[in-house]
N, C-alpha and C. Protein backbone atom coordinates (compact mmCIF):
# COMPACT_ATOMS: atom_id res chain seq x y z
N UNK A 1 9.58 -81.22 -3.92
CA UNK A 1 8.23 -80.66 -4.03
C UNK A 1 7.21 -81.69 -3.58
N UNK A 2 5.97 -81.10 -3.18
CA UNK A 2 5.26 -81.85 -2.01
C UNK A 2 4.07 -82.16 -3.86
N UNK A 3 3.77 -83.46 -3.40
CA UNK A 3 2.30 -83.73 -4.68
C UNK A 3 0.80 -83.55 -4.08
N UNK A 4 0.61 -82.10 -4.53
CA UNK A 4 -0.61 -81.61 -3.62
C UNK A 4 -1.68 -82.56 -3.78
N UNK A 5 -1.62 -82.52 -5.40
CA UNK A 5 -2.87 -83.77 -6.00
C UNK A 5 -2.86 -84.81 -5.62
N UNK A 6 -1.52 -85.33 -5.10
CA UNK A 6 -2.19 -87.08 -4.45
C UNK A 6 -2.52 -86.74 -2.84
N UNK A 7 -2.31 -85.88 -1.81
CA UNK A 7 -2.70 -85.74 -0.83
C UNK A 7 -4.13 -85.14 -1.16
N UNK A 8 -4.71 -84.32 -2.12
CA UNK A 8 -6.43 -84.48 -2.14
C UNK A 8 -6.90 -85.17 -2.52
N UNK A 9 -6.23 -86.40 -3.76
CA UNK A 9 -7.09 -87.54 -3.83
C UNK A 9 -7.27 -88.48 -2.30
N UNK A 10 -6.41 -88.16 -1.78
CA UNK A 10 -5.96 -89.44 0.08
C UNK A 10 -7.52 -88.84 0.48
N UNK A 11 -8.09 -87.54 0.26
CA UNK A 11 -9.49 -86.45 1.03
C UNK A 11 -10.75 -86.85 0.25
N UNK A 12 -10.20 -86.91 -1.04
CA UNK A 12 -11.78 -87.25 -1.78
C UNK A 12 -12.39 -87.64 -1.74
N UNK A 13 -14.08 -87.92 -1.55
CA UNK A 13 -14.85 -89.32 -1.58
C UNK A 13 -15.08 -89.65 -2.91
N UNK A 14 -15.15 -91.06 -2.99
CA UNK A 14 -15.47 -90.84 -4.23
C UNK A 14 -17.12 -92.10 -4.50
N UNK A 15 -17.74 -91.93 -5.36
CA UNK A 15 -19.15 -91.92 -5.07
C UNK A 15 -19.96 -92.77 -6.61
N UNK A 16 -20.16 -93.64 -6.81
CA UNK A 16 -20.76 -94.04 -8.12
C UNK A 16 -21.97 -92.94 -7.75
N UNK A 17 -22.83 -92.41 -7.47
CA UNK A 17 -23.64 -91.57 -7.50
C UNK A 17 -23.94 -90.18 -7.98
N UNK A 18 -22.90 -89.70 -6.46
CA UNK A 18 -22.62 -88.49 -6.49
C UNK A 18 -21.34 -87.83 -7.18
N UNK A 19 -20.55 -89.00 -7.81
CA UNK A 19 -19.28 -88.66 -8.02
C UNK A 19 -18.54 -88.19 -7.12
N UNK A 20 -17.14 -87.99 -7.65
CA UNK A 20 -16.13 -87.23 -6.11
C UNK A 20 -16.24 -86.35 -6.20
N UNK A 21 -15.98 -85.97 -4.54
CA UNK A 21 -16.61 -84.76 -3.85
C UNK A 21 -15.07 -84.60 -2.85
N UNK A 22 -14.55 -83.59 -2.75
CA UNK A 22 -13.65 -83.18 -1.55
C UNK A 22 -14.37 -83.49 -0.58
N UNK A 23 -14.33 -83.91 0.11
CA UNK A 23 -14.84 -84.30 1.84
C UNK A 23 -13.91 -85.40 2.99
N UNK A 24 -12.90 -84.62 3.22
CA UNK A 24 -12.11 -84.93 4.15
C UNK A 24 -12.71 -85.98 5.06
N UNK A 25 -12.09 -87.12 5.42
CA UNK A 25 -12.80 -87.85 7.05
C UNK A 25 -12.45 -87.00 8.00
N UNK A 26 -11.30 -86.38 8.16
CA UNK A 26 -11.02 -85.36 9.40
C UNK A 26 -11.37 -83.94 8.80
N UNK A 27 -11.60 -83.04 10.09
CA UNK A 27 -12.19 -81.63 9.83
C UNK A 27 -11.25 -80.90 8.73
N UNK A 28 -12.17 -79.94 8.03
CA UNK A 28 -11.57 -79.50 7.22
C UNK A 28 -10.86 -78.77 7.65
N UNK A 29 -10.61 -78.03 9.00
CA UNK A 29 -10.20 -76.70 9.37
C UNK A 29 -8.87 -77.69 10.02
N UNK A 30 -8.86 -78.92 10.50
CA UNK A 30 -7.89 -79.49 10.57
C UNK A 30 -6.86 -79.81 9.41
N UNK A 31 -7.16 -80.03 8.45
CA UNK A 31 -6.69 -80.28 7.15
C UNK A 31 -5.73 -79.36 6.30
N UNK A 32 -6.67 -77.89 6.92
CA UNK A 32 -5.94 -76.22 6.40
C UNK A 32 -4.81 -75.77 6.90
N UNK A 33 -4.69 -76.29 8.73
CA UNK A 33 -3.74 -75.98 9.53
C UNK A 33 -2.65 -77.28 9.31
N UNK A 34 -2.63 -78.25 8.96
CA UNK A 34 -1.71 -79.27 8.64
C UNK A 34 -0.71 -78.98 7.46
N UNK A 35 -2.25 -78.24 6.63
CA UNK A 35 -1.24 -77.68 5.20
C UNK A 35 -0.24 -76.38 5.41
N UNK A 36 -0.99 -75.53 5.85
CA UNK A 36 -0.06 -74.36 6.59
C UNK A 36 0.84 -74.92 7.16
N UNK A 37 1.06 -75.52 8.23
CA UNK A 37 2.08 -75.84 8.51
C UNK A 37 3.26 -76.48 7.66
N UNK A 38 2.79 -77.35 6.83
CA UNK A 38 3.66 -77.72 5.34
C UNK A 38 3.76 -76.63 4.61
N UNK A 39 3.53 -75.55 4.55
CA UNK A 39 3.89 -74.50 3.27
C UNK A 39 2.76 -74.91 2.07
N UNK A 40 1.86 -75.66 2.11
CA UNK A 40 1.11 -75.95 0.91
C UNK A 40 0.82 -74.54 0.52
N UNK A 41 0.55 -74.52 -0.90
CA UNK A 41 0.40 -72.96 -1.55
C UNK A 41 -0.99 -72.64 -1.15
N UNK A 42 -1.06 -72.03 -1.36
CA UNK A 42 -2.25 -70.74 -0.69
C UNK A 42 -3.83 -70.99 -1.24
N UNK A 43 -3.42 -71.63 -2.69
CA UNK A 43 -4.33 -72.35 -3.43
C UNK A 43 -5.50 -73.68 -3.01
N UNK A 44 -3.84 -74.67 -2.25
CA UNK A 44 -4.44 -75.64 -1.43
C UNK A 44 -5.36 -75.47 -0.51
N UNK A 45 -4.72 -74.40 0.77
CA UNK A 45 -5.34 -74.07 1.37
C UNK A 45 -6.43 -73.77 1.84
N UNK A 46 -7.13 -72.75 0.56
CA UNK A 46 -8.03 -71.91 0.70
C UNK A 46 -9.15 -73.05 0.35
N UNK A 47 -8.77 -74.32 -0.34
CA UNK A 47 -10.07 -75.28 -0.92
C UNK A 47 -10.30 -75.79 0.42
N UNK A 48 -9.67 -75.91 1.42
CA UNK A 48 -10.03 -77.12 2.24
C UNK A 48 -10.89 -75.73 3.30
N UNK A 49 -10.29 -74.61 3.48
CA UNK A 49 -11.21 -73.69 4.48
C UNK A 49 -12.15 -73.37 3.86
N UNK A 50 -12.91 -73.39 2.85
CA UNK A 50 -13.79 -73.09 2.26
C UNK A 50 -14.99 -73.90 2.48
N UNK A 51 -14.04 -75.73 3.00
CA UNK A 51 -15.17 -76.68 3.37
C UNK A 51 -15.89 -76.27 5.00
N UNK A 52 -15.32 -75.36 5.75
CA UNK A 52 -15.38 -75.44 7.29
C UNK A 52 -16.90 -74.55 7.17
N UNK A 53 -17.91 -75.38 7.71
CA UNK A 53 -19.21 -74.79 7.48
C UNK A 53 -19.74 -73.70 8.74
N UNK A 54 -18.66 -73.64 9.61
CA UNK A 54 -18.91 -72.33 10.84
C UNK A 54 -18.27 -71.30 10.01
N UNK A 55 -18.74 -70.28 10.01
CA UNK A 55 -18.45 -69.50 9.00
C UNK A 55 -17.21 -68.31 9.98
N UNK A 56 -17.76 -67.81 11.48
CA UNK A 56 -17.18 -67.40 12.43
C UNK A 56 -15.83 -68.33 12.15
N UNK A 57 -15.39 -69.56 12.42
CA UNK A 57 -13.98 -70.46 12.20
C UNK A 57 -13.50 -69.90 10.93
N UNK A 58 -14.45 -70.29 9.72
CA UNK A 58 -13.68 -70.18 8.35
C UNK A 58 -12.91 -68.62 8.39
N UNK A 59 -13.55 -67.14 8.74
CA UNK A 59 -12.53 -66.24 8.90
C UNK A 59 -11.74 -66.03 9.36
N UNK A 60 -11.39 -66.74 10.52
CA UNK A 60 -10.34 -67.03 11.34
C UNK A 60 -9.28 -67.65 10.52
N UNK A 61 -9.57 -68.74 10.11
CA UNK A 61 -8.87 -69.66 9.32
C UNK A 61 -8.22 -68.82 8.58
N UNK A 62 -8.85 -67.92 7.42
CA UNK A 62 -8.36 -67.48 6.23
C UNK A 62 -7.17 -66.26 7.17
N UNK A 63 -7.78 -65.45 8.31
CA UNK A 63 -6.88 -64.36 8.74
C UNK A 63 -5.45 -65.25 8.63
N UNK A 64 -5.49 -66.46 9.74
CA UNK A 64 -4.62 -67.19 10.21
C UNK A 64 -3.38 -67.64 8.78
N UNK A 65 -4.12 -68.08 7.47
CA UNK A 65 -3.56 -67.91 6.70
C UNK A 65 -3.13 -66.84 5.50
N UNK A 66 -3.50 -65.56 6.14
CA UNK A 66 -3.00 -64.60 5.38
C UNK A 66 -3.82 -64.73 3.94
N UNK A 67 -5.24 -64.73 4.20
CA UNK A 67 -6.26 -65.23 2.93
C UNK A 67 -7.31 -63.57 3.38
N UNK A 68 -6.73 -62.85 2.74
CA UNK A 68 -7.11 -61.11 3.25
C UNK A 68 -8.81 -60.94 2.22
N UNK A 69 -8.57 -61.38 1.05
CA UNK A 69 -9.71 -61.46 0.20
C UNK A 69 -10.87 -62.41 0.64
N UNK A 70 -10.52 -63.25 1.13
CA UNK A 70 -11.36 -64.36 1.70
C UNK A 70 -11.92 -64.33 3.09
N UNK A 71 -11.02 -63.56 3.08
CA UNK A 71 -11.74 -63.26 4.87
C UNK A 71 -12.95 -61.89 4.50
N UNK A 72 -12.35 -60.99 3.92
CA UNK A 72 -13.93 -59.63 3.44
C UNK A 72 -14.48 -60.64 2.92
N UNK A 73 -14.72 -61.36 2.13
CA UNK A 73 -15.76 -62.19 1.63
C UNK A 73 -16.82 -63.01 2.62
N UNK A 74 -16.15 -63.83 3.54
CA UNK A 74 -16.12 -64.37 4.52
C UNK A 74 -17.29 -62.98 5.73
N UNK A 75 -16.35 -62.15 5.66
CA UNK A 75 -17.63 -61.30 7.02
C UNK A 75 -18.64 -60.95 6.21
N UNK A 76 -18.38 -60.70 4.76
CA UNK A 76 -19.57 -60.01 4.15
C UNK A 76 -20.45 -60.91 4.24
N UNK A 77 -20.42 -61.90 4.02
CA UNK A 77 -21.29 -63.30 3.78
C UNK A 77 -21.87 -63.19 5.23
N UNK A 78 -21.45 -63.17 6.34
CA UNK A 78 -21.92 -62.99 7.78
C UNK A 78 -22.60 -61.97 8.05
N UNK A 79 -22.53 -60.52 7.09
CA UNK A 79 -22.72 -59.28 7.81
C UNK A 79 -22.07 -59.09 8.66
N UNK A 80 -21.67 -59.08 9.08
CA UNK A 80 -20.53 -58.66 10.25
C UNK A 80 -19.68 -57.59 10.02
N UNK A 81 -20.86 -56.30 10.08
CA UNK A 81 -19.85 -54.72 9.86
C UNK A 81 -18.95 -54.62 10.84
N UNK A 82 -19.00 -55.11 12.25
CA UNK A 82 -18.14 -54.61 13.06
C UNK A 82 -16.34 -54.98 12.59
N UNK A 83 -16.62 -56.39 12.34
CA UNK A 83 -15.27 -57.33 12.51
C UNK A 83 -14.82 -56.87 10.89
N UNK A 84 -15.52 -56.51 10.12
CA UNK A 84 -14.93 -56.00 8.60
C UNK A 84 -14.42 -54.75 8.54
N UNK A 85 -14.84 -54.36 9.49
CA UNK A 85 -14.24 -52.77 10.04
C UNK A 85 -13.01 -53.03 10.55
N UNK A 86 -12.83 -53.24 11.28
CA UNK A 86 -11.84 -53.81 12.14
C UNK A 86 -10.61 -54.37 10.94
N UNK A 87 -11.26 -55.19 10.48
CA UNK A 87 -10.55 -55.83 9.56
C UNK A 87 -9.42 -55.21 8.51
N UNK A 88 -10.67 -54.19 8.11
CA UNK A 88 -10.65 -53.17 7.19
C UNK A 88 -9.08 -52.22 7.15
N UNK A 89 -8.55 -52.20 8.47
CA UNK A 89 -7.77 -51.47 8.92
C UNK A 89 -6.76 -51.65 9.37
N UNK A 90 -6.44 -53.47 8.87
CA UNK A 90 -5.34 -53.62 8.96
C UNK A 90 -4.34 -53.31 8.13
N UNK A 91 -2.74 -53.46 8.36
CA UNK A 91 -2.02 -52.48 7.41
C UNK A 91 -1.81 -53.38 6.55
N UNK A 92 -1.96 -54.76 6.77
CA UNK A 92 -1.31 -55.83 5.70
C UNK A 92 -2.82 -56.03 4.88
N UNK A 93 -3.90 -55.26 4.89
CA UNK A 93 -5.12 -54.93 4.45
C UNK A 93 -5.27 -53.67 3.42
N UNK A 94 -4.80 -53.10 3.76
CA UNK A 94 -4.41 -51.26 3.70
C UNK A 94 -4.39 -51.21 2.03
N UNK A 95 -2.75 -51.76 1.83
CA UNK A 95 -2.10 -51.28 0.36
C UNK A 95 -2.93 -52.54 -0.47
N UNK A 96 -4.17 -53.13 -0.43
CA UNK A 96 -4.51 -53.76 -1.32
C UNK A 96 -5.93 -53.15 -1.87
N UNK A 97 -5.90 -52.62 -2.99
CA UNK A 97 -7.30 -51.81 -3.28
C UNK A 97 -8.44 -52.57 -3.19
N UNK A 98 -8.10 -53.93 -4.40
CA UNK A 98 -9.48 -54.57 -4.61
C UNK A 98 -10.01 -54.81 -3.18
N UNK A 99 -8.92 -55.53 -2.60
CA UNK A 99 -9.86 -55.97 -1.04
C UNK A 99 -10.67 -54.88 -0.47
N UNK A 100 -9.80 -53.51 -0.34
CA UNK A 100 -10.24 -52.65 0.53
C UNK A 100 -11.73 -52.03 -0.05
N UNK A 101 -11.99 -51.73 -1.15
CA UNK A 101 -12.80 -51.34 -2.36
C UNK A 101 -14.02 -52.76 -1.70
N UNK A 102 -13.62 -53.78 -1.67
CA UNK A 102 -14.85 -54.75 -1.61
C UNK A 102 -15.31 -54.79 -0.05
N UNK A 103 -14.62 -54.04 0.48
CA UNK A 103 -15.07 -54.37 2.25
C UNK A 103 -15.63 -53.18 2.38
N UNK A 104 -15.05 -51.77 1.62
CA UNK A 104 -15.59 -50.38 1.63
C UNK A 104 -16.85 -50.37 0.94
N UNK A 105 -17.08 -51.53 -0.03
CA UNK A 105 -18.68 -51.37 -0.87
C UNK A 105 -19.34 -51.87 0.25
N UNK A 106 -19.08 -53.15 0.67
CA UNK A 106 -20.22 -53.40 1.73
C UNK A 106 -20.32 -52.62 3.16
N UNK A 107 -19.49 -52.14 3.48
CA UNK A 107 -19.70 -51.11 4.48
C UNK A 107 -20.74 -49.98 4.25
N UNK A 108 -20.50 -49.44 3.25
CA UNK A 108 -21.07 -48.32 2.63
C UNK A 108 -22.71 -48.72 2.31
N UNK A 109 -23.31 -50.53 1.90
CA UNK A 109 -23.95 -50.61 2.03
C UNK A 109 -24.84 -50.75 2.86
N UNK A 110 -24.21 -51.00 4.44
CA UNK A 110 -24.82 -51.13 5.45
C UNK A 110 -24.66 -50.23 6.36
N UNK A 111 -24.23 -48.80 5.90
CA UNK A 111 -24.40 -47.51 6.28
C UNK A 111 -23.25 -47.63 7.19
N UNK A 112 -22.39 -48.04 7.21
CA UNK A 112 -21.20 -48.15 8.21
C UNK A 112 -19.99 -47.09 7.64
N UNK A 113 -19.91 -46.57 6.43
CA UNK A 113 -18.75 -46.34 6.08
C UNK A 113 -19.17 -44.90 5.95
């Protein structure tokens, strides 16, 4: 078993000030795809794409890792009815209510649905 916690302390800054803060020296979206590639759990993952401040990348990221909740979150945060539509309709999207229910509220709010 891989020790997730000492590879995010190797990321942390740590700060008499500000205290520690996750903030990778290398990109975070680099950091997500290193872990994916290790199998890090899904958990890991999702902390380090969460740092990637292009928001267009971060949904990518989450598709790429099969992060289906995080990605509707992710376009909603953008507005982006088209690509949540789209989204909306995938099948590995489909059989999950809450997701579909949270991409169908915001659709519905922006007259799309």
């Amino acid at each position: 078993a891989r020790d997730w916690a000492s590879i995010e302390s190797l990321l942390t800054v740590k700060s008499r000030i500000f205290g520690n803060k996750l903030r990778p020296a290398i990109a975070p979206a680099g950091v997500a795809k290193i872990l994916l590639r290790c199998g890090a759990p899904r958990d890991e993952v999702v902390k380090y794409i969460a740092l990637v401040d292009d928001l267009d990348r971060r949904w990518q990221l989450y598709a790429s890792a099969g992060c289906h909740l995080e990605v509707v979150q992710t376009l909603i945060e953008m507005k982006n009815g088209a690509q949540l539509q789209k989204y909306y309709q995938k099948p590995e999207v489909i059989g999950d209510f809450v997701i579909r229910q949270k991409a169908f509220d915001a659709l519905q709010k922006w007259g799309m649905a």
